[in-house]
Protein backbone atom coordinates (compact mmCIF):
# COMPACT_ATOMS: atom_id res chain seq x y z
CA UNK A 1 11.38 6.45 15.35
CA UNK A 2 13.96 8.22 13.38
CA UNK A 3 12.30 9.56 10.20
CA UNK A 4 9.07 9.64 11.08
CA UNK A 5 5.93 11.89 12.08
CA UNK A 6 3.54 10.02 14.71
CA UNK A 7 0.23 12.25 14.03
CA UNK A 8 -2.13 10.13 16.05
CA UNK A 9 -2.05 7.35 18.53
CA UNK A 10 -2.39 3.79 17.38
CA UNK A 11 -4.09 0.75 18.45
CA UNK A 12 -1.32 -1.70 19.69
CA UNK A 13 -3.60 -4.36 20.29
CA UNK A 14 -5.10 -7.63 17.89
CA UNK A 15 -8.48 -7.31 16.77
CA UNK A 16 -10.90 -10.49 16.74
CA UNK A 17 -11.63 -11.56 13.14
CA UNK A 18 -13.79 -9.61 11.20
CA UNK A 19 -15.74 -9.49 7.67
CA UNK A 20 -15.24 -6.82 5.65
CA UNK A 21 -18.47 -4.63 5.77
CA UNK A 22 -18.81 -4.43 2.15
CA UNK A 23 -19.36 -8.74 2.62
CA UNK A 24 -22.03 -8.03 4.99
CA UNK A 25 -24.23 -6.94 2.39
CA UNK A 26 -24.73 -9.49 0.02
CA UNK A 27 -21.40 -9.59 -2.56
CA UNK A 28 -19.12 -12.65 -0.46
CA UNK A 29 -17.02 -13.46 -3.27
CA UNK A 30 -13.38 -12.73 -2.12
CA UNK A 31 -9.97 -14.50 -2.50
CA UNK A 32 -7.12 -15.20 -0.39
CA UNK A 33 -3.71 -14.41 -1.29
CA UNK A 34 -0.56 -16.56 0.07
CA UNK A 35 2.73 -15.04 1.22
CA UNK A 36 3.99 -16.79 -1.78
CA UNK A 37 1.92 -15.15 -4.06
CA UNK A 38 2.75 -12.21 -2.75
CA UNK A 39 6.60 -12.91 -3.33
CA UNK A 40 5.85 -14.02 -7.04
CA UNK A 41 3.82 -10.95 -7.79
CA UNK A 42 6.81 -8.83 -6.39
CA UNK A 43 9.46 -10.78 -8.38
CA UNK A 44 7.79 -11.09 -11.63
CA UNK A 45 7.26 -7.05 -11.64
CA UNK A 46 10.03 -6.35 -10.27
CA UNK A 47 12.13 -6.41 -13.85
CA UNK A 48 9.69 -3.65 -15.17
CA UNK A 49 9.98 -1.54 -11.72
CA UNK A 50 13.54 -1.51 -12.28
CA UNK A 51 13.21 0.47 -15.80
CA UNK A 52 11.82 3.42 -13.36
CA UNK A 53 15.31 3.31 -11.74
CA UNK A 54 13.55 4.34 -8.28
CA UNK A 55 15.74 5.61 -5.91
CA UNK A 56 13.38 5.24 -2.80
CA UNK A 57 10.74 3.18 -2.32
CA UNK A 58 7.96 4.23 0.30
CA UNK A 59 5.84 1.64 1.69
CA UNK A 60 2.03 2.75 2.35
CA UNK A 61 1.09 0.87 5.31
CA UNK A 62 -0.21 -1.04 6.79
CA UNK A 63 -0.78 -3.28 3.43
CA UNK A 64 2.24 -1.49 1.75
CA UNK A 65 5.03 -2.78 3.84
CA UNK A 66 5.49 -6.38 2.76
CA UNK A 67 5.88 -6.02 -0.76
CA UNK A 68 8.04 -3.08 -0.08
CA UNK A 69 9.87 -5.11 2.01
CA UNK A 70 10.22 -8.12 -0.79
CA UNK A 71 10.55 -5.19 -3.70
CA UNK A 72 14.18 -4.50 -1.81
CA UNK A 73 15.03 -7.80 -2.36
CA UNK A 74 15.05 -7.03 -6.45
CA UNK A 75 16.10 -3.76 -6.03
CA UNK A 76 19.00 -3.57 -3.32
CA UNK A 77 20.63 -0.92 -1.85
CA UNK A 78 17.67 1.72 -2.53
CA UNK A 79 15.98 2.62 1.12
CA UNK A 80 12.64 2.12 2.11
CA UNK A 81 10.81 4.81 3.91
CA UNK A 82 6.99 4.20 5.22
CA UNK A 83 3.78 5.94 5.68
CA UNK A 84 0.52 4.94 7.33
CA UNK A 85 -2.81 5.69 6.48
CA UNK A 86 -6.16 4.25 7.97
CA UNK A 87 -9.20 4.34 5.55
CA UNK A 88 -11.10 1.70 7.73
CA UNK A 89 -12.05 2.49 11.67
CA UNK A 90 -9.97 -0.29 13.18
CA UNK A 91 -12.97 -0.62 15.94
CA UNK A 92 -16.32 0.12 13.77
CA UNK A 93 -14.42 -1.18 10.45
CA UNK A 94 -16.64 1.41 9.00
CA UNK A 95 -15.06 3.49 5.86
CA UNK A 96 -13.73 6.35 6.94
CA UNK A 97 -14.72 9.73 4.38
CA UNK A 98 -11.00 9.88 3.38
CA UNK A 99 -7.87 8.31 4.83
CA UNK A 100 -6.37 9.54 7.91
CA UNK A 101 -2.77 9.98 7.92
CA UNK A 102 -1.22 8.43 11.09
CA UNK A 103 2.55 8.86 10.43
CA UNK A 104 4.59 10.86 7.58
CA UNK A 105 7.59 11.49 6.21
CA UNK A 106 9.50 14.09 8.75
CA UNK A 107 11.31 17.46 6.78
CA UNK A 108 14.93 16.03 7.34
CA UNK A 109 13.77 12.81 5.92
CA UNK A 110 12.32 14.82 2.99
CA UNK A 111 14.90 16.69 1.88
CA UNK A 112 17.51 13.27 2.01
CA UNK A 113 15.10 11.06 0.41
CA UNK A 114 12.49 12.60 -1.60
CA UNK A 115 13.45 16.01 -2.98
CA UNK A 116 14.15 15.47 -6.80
CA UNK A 117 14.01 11.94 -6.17
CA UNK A 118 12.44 9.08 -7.89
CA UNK A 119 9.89 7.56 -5.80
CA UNK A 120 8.47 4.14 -6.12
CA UNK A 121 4.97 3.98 -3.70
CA UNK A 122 4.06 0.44 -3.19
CA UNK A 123 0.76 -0.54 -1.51
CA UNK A 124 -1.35 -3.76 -2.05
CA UNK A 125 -4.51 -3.09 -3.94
CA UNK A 126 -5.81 -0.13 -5.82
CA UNK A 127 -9.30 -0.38 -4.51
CA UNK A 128 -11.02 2.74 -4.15
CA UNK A 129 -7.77 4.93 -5.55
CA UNK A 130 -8.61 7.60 -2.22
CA UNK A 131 -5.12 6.01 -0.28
CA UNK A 132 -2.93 6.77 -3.23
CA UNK A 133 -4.56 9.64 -4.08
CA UNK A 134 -4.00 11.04 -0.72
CA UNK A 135 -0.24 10.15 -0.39
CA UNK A 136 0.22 11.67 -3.73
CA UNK A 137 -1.23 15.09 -2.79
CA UNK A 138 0.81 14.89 0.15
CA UNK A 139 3.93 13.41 -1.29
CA UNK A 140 3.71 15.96 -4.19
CA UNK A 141 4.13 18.85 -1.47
CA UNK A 142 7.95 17.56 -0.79
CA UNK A 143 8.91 17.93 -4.47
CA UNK A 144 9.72 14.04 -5.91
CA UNK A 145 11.68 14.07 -9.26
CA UNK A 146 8.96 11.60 -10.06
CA UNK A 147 6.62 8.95 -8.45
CA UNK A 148 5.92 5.60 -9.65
CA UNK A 149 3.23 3.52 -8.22
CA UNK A 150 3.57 -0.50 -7.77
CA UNK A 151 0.36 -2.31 -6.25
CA UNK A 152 0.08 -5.85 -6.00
CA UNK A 153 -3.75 -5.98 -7.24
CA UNK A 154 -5.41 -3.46 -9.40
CA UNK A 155 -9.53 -4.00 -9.48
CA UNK A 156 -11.36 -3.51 -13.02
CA UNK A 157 -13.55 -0.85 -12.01
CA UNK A 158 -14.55 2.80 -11.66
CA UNK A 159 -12.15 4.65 -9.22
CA UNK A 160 -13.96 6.89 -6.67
CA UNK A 161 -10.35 9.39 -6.75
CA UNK A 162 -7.73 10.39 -9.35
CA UNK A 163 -4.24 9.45 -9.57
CA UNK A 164 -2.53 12.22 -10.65
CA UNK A 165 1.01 12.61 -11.08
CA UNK A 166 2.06 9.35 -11.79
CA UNK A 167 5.08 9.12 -14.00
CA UNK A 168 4.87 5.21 -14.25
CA UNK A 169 1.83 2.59 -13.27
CA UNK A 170 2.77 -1.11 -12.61
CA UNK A 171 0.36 -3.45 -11.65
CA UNK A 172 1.28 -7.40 -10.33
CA UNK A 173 -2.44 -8.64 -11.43
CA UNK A 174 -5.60 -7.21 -12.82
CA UNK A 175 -8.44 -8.48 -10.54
CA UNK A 176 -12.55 -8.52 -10.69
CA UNK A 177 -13.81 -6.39 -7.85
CA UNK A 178 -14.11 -8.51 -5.03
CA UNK A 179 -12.67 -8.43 -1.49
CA UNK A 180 -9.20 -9.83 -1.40
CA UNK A 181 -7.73 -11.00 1.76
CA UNK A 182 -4.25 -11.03 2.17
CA UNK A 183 -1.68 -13.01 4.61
CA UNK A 184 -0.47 -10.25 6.96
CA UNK A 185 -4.63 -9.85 7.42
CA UNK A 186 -5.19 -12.93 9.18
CA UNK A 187 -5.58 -13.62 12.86
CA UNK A 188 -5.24 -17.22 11.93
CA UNK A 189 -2.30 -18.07 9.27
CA UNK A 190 -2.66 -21.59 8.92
CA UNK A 191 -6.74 -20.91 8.42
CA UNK A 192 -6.12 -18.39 5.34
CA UNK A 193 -3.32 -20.41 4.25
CA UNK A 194 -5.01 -23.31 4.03
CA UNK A 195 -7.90 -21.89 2.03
């Protein structure tokens, strides 16, 4: 893969369907988010993403790459570069103590698409804040012009991580704290689309 820095092996195969841990406990409320919720989200923010005038955008997988994907759609001809991180233990779905990085952004790439450029990261919730966090540490080392920050869901809540060095913040909904289960989640997609 042109571009980008394998750091780890990853699981190539479809895990049975699980339950968050943090349901196990006692909180169940959750929703489920459609594919076209998704593509609303993207398209109604999309008109104040384009006042950052972002010249990449960098999907932070694996819940990143959809609306990245979509974003493009409002914002043509800008690339879109990926990273993936794992907070969860795909076997144990226990939280891991911080994220671990399982593919980044090679030098060449780098210095093409994100030295003293404007970088739009896009992920789907701002849950914890430790994900972006981490990518922004790590981005910050290859020298963006600036960094914007579009997630689909924002929770109302204390964040256990800063997010620092963010030039602009935009935000598809404000949510309560409670598990949100998206599309590109689902073993079954006529099950979570059929709520």
């Amino acid at each position: 893969m042109a571009g980008l820095v394998a750091l780890s092996s990853y699981h190539n195969y479809r895990k049975p369907e699980i339950r968050h841990p943090k349901l196990e406990g006692g909180n169940k409320e959750e929703s489920r988010v459609t594919y076209i919720e998704v593509h609303k989200l993207v398209a109604r923010t999309a008109k104040q993403i384009k006042t950052f005038r972002p010249e990449v955008i960098l999907g932070i997988g694996g819940g990143g790459y959809i609306p990245a994907r979509i974003l493009r759609t409002y914002i043509p001809e800008i690339p879109v570069l990926a990273v993936t991180l794992n907070f969860y233990c795909d076997v144990t779905l226990e939280v891991r103590p911080e994220p671990k990085i399982i593919q980044w952004i090679d030098a060449q790439t780098a210095d093409e698409y994100i030295k003293g450029k404007r970088v739009l990261l896009v992920d789907d919730i701002d849950d914890t804040r430790i994900t972006l966090s981490t990518v922004l540490a790590k981005l910050s080392e290859l020298t963006p012009a600036a960094v914007g920050v579009f997630v689909l869901h924002s929770k109302k809540k204390d964040y256990k991580a800063p997010a620092e060095g963010i030039s602009e913040w935009f935000v598809g909904a404000e949510i309560d704290n409670h598990w949100v289960e998206y599309p590109w989640d689902a073993i079954d997609v006529d099950k979570h689309h059929a709520r």
